[in-house]
C-alpha atoms as a PDB file:
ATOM      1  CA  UNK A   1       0.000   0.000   0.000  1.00  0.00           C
ATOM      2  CA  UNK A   2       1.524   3.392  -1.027  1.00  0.00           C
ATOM      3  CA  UNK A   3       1.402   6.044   1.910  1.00  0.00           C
ATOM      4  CA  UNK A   4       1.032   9.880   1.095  1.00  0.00           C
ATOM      5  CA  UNK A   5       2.055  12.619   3.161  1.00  0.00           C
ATOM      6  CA  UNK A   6       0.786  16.373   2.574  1.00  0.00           C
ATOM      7  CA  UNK A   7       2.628  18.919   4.757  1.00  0.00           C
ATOM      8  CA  UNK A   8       0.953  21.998   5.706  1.00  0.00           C
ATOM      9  CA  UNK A   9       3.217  25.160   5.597  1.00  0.00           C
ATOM     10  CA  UNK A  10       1.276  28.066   7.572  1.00  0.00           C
ATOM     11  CA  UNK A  11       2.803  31.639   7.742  1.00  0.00           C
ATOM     12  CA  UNK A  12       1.263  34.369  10.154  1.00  0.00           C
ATOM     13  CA  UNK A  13       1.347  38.352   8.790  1.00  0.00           C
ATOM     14  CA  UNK A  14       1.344  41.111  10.833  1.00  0.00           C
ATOM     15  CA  UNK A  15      -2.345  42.386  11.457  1.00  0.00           C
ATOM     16  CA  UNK A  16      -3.078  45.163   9.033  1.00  0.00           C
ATOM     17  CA  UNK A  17      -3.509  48.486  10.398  1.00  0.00           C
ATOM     18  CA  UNK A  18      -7.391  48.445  10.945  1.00  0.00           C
ATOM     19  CA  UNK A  19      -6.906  45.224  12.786  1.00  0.00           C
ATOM     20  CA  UNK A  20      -4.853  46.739  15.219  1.00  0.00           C
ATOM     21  CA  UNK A  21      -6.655  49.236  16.444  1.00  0.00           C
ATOM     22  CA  UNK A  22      -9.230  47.170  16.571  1.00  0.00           C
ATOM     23  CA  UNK A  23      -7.240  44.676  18.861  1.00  0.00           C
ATOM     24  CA  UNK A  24      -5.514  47.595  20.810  1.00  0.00           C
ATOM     25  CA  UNK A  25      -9.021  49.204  21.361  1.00  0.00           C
ATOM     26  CA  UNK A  26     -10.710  46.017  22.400  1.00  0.00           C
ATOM     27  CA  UNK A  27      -7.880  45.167  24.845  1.00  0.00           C
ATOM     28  CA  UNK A  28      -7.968  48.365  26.201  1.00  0.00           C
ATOM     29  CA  UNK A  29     -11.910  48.084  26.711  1.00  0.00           C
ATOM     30  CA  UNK A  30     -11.656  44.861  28.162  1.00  0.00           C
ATOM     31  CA  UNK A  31      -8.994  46.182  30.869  1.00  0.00           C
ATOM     32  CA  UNK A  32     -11.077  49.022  31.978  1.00  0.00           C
ATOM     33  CA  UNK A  33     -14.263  46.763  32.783  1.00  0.00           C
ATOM     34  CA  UNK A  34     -12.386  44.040  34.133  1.00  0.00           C
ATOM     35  CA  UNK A  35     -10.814  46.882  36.397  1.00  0.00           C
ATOM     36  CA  UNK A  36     -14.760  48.669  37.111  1.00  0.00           C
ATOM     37  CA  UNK A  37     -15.873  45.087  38.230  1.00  0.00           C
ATOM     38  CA  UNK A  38     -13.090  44.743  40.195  1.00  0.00           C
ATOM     39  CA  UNK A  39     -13.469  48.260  41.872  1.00  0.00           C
ATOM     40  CA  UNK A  40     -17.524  47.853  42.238  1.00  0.00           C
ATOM     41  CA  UNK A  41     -16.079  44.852  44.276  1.00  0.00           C
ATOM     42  CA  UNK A  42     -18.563  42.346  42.560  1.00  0.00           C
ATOM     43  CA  UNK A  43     -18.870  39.660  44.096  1.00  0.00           C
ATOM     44  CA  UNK A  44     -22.097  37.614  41.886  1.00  0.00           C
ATOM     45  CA  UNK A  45     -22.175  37.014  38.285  1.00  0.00           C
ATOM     46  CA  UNK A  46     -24.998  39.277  37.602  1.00  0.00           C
ATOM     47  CA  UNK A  47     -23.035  42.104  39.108  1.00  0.00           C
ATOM     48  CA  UNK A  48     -20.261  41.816  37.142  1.00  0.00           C
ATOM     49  CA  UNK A  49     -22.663  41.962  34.157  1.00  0.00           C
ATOM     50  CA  UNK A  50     -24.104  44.799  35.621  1.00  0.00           C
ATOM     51  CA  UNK A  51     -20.814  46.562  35.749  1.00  0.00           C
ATOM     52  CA  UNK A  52     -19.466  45.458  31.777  1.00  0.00           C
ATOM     53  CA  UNK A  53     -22.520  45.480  30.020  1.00  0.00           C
ATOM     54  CA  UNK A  54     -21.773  49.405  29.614  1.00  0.00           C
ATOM     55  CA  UNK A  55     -18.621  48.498  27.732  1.00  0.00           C
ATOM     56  CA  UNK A  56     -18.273  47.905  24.038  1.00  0.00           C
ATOM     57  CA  UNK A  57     -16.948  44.531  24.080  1.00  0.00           C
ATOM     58  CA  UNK A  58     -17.985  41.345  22.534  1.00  0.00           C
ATOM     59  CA  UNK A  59     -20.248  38.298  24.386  1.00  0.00           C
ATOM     60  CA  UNK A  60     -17.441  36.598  24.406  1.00  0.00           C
ATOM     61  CA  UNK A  61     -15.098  39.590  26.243  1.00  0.00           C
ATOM     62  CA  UNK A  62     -18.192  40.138  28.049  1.00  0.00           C
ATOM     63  CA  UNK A  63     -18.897  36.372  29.447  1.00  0.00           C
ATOM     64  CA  UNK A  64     -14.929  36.186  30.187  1.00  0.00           C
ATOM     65  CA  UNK A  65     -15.340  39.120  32.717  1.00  0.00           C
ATOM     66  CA  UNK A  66     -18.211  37.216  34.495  1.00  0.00           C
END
């Protein structure tokens, strides 16, 4: 029996410009409502959601802060 093997060759670029801002703004974002929950001292899950729902993050940002 003949036995092929593909190789996969994957090379990562540098986010374009838009993408970065993008990143930097959402990081930033994230950092100030994980900070707000943290200074509301939240102690429940639906405080914390309380606190981050204000920010413009994703559900996914959003459900990590939780």
């Amino acid at each position: 029996m003949l036995e092929l093997t593909k190789t996969l060759e994957l090379h990562l670029v540098n986010p374009n410009t838009h993408k970065e801002r993008k990143l930097r703004e959402t990081r930033d974002a994230y950092q100030q409502a994980l900070q707000a929950a943290f200074d509301a001292d939240c102690t429940t899950q639906s405080a914390a959601n309380d606190v981050v729902v204000e920010y413009e993050l994703s559900g996914y940002a959003k459900n990590a802060l939780k």
